[in-house]
Structure formats: C-alpha cells, structure tokens
PDB file of N, CA and C in Angstrom:
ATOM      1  N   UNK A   1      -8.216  -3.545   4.084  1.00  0.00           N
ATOM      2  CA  UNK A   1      -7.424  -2.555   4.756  1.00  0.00           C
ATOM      3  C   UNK A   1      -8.230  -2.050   5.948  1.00  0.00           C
ATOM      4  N   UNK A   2      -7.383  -1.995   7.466  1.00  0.00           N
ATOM      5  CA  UNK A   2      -8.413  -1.602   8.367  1.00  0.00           C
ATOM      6  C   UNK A   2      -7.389  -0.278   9.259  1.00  0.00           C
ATOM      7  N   UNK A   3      -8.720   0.584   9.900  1.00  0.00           N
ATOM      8  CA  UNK A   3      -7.368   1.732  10.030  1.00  0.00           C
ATOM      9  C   UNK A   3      -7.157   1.445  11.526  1.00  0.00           C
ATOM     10  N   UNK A   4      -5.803   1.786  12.144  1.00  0.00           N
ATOM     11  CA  UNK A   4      -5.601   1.443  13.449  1.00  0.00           C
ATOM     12  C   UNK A   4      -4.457   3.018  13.594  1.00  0.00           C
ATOM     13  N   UNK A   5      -5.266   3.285  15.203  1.00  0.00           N
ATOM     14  CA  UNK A   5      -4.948   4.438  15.117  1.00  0.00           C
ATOM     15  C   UNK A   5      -4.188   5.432  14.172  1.00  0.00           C
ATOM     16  N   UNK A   6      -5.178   6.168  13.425  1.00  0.00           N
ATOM     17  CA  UNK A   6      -4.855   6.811  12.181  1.00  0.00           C
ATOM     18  C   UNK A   6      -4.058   6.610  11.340  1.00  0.00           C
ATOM     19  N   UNK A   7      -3.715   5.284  10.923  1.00  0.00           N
ATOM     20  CA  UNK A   7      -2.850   4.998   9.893  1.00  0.00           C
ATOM     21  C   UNK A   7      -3.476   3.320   9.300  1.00  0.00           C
ATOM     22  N   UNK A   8      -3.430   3.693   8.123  1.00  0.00           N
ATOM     23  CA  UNK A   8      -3.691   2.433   7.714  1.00  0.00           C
ATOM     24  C   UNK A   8      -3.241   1.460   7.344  1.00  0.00           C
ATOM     25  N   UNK A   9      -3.145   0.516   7.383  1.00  0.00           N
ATOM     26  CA  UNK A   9      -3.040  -1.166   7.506  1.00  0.00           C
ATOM     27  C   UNK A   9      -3.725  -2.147   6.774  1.00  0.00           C
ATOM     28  N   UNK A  10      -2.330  -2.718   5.578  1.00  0.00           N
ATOM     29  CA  UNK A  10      -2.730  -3.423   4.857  1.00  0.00           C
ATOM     30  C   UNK A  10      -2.774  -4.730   4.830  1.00  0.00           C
ATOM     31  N   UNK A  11      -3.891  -5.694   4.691  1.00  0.00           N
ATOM     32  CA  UNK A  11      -3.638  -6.815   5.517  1.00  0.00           C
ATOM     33  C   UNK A  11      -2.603  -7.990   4.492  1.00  0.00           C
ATOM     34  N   UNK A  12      -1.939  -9.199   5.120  1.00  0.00           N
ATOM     35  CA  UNK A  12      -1.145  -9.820   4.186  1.00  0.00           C
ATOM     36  C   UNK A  12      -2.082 -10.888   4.057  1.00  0.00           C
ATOM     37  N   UNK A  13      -2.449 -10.537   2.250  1.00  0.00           N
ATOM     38  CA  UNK A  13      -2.999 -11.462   1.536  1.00  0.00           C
ATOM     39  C   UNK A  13      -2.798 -10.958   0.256  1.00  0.00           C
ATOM     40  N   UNK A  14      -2.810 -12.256  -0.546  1.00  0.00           N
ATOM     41  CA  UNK A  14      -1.815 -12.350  -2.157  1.00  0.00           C
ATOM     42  C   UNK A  14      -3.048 -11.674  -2.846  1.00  0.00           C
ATOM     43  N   UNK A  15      -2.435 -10.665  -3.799  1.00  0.00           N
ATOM     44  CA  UNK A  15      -3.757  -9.871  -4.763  1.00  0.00           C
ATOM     45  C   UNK A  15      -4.394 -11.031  -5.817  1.00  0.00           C
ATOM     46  N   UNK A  16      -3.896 -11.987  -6.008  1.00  0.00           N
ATOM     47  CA  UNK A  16      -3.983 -12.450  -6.887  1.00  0.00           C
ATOM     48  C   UNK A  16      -4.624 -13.972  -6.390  1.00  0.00           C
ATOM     49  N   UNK A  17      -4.107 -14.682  -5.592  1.00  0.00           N
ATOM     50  CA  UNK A  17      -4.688 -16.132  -5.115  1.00  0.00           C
ATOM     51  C   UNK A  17      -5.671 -16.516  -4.099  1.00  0.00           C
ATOM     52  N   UNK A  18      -6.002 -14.503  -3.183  1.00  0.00           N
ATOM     53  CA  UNK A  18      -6.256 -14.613  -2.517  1.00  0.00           C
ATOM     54  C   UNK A  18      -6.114 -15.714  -1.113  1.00  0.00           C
ATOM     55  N   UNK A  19      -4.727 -15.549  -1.318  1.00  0.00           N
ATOM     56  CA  UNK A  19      -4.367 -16.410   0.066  1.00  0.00           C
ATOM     57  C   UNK A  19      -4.078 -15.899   1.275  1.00  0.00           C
ATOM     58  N   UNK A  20      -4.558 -16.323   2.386  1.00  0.00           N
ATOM     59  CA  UNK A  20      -4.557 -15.398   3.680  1.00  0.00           C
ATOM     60  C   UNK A  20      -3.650 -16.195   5.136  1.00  0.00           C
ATOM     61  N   UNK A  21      -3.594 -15.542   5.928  1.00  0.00           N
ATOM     62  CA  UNK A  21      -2.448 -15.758   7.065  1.00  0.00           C
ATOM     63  C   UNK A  21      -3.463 -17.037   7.767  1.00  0.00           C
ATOM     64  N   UNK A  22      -3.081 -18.201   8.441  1.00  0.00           N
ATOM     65  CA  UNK A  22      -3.693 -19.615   8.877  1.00  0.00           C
ATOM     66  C   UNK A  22      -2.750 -19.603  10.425  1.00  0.00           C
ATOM     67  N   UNK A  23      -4.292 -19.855  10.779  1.00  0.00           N
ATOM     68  CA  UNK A  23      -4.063 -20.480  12.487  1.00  0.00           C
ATOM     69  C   UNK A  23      -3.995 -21.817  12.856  1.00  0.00           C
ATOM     70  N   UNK A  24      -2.841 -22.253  13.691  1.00  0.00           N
ATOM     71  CA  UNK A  24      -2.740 -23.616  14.146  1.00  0.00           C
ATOM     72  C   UNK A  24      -2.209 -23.528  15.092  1.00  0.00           C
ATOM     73  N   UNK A  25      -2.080 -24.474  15.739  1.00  0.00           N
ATOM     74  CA  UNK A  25      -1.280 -24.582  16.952  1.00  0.00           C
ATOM     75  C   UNK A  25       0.087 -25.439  17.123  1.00  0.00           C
ATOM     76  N   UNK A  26       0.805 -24.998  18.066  1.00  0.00           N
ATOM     77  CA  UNK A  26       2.382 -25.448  18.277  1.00  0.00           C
ATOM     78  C   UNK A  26       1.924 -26.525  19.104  1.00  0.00           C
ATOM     79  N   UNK A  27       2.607 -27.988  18.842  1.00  0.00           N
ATOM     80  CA  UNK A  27       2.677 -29.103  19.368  1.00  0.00           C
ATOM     81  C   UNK A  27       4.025 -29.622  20.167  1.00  0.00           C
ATOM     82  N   UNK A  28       4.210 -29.713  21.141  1.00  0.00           N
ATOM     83  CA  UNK A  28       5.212 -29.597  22.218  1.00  0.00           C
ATOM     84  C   UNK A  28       5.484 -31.643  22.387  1.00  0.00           C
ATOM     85  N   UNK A  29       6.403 -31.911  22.597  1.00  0.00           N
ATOM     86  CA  UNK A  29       6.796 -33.164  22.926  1.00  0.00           C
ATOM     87  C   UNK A  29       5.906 -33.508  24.130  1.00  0.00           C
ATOM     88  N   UNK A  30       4.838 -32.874  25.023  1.00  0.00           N
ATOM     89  CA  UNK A  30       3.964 -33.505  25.965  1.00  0.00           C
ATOM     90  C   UNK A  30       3.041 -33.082  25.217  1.00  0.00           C
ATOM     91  N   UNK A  31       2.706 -33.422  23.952  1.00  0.00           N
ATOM     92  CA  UNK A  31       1.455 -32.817  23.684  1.00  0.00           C
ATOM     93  C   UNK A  31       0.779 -31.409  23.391  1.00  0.00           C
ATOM     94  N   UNK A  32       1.548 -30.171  24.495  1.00  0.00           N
ATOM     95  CA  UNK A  32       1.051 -29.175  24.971  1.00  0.00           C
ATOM     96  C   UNK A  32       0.805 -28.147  23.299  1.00  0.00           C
ATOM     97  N   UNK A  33      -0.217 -27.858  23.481  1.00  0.00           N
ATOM     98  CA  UNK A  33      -0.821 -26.840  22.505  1.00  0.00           C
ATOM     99  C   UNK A  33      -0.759 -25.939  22.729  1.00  0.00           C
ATOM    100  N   UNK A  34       0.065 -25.054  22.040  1.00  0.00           N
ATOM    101  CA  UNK A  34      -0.201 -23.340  21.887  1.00  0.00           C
ATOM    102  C   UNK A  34      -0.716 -22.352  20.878  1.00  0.00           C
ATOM    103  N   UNK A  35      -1.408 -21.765  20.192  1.00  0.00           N
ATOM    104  CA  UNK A  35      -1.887 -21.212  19.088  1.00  0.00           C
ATOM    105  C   UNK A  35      -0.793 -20.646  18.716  1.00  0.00           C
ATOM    106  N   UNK A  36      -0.588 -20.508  17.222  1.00  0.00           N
ATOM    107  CA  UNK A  36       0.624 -20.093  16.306  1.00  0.00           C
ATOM    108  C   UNK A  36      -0.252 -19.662  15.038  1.00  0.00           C
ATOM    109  N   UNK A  37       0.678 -18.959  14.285  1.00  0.00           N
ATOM    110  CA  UNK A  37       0.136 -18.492  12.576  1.00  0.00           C
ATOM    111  C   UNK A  37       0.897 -19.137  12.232  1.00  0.00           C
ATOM    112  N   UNK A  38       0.331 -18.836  10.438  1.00  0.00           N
ATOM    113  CA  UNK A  38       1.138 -19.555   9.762  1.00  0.00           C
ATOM    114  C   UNK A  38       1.255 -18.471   8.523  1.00  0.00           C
ATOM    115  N   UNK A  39       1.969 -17.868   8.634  1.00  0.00           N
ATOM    116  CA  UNK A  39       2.094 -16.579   7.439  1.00  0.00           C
ATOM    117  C   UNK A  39       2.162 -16.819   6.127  1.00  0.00           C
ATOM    118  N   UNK A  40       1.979 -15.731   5.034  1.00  0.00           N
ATOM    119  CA  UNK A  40       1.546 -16.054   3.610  1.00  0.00           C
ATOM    120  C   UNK A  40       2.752 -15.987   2.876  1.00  0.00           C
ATOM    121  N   UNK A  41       3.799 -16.549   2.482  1.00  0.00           N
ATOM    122  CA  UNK A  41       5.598 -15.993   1.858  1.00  0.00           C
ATOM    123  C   UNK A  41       5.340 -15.206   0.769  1.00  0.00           C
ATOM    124  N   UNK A  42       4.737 -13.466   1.381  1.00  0.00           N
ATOM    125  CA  UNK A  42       4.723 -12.499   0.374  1.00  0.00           C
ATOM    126  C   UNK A  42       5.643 -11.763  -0.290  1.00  0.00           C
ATOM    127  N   UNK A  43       5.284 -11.554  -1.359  1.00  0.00           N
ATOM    128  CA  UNK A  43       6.375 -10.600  -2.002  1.00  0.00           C
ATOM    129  C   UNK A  43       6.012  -9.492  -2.752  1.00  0.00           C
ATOM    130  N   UNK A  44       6.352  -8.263  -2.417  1.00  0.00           N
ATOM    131  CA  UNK A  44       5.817  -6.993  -3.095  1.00  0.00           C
ATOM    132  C   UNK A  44       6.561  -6.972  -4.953  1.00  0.00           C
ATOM    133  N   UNK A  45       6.113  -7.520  -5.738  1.00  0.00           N
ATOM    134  CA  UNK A  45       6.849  -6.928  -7.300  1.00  0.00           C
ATOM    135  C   UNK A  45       6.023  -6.663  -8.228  1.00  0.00           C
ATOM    136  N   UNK A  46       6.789  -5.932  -9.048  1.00  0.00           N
ATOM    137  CA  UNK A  46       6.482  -4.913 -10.575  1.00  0.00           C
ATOM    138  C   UNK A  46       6.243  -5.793 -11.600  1.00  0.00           C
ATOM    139  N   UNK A  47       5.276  -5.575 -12.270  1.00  0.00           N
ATOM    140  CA  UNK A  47       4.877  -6.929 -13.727  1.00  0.00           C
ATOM    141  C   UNK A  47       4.333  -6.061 -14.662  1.00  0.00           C
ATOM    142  N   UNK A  48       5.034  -5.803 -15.778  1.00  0.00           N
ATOM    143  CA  UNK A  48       4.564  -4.906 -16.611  1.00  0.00           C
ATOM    144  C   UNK A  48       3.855  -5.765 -17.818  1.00  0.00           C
ATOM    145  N   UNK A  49       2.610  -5.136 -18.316  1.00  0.00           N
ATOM    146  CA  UNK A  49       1.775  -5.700 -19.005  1.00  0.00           C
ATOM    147  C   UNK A  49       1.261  -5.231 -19.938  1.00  0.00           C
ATOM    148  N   UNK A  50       1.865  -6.130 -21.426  1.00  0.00           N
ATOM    149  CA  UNK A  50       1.888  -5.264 -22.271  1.00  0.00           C
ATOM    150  C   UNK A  50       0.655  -4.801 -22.964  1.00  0.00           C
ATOM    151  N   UNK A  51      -0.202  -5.467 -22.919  1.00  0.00           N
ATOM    152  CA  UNK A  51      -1.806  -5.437 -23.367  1.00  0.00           C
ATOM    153  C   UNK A  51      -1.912  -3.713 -22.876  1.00  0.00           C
ATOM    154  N   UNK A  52      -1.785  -3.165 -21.956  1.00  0.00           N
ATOM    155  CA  UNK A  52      -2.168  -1.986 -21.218  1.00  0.00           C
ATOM    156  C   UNK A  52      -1.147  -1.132 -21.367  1.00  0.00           C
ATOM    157  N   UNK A  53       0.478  -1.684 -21.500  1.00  0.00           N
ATOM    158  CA  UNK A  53       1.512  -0.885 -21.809  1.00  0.00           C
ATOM    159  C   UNK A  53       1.781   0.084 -20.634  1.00  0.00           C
ATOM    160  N   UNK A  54       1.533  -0.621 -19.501  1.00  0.00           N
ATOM    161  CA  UNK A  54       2.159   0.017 -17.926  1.00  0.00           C
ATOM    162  C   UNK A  54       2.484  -0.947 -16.786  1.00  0.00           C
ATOM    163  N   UNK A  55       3.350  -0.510 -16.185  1.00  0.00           N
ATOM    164  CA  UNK A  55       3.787  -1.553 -14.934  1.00  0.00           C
ATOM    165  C   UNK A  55       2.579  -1.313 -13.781  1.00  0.00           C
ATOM    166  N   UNK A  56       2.658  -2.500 -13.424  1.00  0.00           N
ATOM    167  CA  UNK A  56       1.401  -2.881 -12.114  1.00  0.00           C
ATOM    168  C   UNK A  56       2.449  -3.436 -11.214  1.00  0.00           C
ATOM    169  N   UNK A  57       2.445  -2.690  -9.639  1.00  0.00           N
ATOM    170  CA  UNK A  57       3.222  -3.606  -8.419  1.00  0.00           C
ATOM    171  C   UNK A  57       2.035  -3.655  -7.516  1.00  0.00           C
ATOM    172  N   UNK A  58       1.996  -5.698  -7.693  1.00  0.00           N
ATOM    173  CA  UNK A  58       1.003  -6.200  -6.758  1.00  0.00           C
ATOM    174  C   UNK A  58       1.714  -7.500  -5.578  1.00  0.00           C
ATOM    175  N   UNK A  59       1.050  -7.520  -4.574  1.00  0.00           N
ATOM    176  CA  UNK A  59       1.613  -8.164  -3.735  1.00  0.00           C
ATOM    177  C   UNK A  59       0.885  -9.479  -3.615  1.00  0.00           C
ATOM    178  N   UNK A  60       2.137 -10.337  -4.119  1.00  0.00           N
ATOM    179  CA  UNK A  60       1.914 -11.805  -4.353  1.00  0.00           C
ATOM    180  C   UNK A  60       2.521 -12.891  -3.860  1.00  0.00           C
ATOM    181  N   UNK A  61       2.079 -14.555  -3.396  1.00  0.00           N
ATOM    182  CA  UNK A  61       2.586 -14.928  -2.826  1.00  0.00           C
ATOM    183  C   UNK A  61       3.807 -15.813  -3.865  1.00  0.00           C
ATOM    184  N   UNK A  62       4.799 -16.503  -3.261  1.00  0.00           N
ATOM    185  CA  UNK A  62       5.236 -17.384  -4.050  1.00  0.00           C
ATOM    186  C   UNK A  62       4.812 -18.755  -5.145  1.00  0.00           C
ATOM    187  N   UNK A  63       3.537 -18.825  -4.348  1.00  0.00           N
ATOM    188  CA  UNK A  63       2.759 -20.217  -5.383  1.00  0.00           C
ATOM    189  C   UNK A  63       2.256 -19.179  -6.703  1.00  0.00           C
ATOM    190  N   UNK A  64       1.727 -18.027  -6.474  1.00  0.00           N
ATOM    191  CA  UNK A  64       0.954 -17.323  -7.576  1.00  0.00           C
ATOM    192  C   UNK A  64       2.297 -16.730  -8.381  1.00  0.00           C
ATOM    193  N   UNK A  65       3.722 -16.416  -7.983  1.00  0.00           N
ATOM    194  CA  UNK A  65       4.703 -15.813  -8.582  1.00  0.00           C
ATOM    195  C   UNK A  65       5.022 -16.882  -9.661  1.00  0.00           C
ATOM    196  N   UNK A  66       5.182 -18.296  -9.120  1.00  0.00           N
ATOM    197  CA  UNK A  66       5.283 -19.377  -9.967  1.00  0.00           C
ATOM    198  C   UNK A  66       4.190 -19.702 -10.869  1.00  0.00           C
ATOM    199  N   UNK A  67       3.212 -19.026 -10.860  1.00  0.00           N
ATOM    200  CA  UNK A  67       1.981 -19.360 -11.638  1.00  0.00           C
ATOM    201  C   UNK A  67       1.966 -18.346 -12.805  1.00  0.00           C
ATOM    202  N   UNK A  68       2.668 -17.240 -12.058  1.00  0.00           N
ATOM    203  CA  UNK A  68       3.081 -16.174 -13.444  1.00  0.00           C
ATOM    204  C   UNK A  68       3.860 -16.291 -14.237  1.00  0.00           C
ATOM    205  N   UNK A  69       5.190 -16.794 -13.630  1.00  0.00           N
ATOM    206  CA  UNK A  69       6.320 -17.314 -14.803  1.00  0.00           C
ATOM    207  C   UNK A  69       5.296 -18.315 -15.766  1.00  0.00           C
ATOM    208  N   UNK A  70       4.801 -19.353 -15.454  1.00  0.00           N
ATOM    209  CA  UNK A  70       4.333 -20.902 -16.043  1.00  0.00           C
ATOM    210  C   UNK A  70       3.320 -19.772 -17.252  1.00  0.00           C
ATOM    211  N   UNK A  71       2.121 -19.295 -16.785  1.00  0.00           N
ATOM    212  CA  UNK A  71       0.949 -18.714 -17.677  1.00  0.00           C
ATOM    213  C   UNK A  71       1.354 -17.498 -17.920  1.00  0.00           C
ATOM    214  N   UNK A  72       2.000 -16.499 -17.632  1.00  0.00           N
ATOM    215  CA  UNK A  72       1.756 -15.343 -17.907  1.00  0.00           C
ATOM    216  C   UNK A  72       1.233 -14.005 -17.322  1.00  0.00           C
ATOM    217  N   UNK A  73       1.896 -12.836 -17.199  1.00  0.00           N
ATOM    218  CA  UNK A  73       0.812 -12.419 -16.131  1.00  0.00           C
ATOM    219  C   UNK A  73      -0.381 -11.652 -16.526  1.00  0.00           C
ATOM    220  N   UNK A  74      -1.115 -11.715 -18.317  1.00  0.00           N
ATOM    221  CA  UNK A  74      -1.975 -11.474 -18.997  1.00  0.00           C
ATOM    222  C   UNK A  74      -2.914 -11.993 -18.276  1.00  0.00           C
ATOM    223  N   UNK A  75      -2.531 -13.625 -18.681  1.00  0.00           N
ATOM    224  CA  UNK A  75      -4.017 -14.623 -18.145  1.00  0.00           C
ATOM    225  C   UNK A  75      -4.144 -14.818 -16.573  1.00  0.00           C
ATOM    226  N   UNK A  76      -3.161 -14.398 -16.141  1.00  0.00           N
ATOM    227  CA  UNK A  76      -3.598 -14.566 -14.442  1.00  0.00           C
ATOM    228  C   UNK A  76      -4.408 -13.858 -14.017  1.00  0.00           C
ATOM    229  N   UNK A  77      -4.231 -12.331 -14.657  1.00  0.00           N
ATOM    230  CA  UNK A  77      -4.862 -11.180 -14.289  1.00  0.00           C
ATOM    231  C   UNK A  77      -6.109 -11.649 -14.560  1.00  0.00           C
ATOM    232  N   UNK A  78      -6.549 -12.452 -15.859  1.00  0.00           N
ATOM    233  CA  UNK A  78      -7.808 -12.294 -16.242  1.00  0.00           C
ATOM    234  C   UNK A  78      -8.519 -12.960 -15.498  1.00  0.00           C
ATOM    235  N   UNK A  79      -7.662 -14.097 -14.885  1.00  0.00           N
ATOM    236  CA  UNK A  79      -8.762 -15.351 -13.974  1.00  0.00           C
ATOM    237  C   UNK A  79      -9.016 -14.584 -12.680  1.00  0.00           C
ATOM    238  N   UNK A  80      -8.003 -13.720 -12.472  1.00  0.00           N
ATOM    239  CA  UNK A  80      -8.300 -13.168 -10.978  1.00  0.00           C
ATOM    240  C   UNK A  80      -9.280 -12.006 -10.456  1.00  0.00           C
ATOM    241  N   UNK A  81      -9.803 -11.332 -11.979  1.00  0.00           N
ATOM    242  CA  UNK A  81     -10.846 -10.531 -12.713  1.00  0.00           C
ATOM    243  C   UNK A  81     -12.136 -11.283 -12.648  1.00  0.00           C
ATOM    244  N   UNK A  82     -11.987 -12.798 -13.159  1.00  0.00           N
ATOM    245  CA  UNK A  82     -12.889 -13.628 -13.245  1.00  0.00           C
ATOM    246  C   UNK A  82     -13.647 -13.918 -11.711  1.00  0.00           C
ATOM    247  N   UNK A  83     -12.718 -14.165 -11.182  1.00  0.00           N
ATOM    248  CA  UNK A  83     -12.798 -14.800  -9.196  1.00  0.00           C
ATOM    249  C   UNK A  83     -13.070 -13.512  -8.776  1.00  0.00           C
ATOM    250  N   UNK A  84     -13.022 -12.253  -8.954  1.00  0.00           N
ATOM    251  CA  UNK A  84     -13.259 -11.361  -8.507  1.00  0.00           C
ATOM    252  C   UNK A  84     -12.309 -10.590  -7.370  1.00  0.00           C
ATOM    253  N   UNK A  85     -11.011 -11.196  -7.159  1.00  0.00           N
ATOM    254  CA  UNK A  85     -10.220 -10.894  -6.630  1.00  0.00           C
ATOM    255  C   UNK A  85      -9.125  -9.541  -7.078  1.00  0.00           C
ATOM    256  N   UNK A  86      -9.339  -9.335  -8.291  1.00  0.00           N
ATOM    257  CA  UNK A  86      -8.906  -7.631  -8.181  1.00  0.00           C
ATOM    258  C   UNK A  86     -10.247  -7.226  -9.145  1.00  0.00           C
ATOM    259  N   UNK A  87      -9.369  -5.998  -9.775  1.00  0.00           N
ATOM    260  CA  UNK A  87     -11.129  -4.898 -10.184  1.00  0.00           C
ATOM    261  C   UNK A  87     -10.530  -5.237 -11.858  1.00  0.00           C
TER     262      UNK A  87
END
C-alpha cells in the first residue's frame, strides 16, 4: 500500500498467489512496439472459515478462486501462511 496524496492506495495483487500487474508491449502489424500492462482478473470476496468461525474478505485472483473451490479455503490459507504471503 503506498500513500498518494493523502489517501491511500491499494496495490492490485492477489492476497493469496501473490500475483501482480505484467508489462509488455503492443505489437502493431509494422512491427511497432508500444508498452502495455497486463492486469491481474481480481476479485474482492467473503470466505468464511470454519476452523476460526468468521468471514475473511480477501482480494483474489481467478486462478487462486479456482484453487479454493478444488482445495478448500482452510488449506490455501495455510500454504499462503507457509509462502508468507498473508500473516
């Protein structure tokens, strides 16, 4: 989070996969290169967990949303505890 004129700003990256916004460039039919992003398909949602018995809303991308349905969002939490990517 970085502050820009007195308000703060959260940057887009998944709490969980740590995946972040990617630079490339636009390729034009002569070749011509222009720098472009390539944004993260975030989504802000609620995952309540029953181990703790409270809802958590974390912002995640679509590959990690699909990784929660498949495992769970017990064991995701724990690997992402593990990687050090939340607390």
């Amino acid at each position: 989070m970085h502050v820009t004129k007195n308000k703060y700003v959260m940057s887009k990256t998944c709490e969980i996969t740590g995946k972040k916004v990617m630079f490339g460039n636009n390729v034009s039919k002569s070749l011509n290169r222009t720098r472009r992003r390539f944004d993260v398909n975030l989504m802000k949602k609620r995952f309540f967990i029953p181990e703790e018995d409270k809802w958590v809303t974390l912002k995640v991308s679509a590959s990690a949303l699909k990784t929660i349905n498949k495992k769970g969002i017990s064991e995701v939490l724990k690997e992402a505890r593990k990687q050090g990517l939340i607390k």
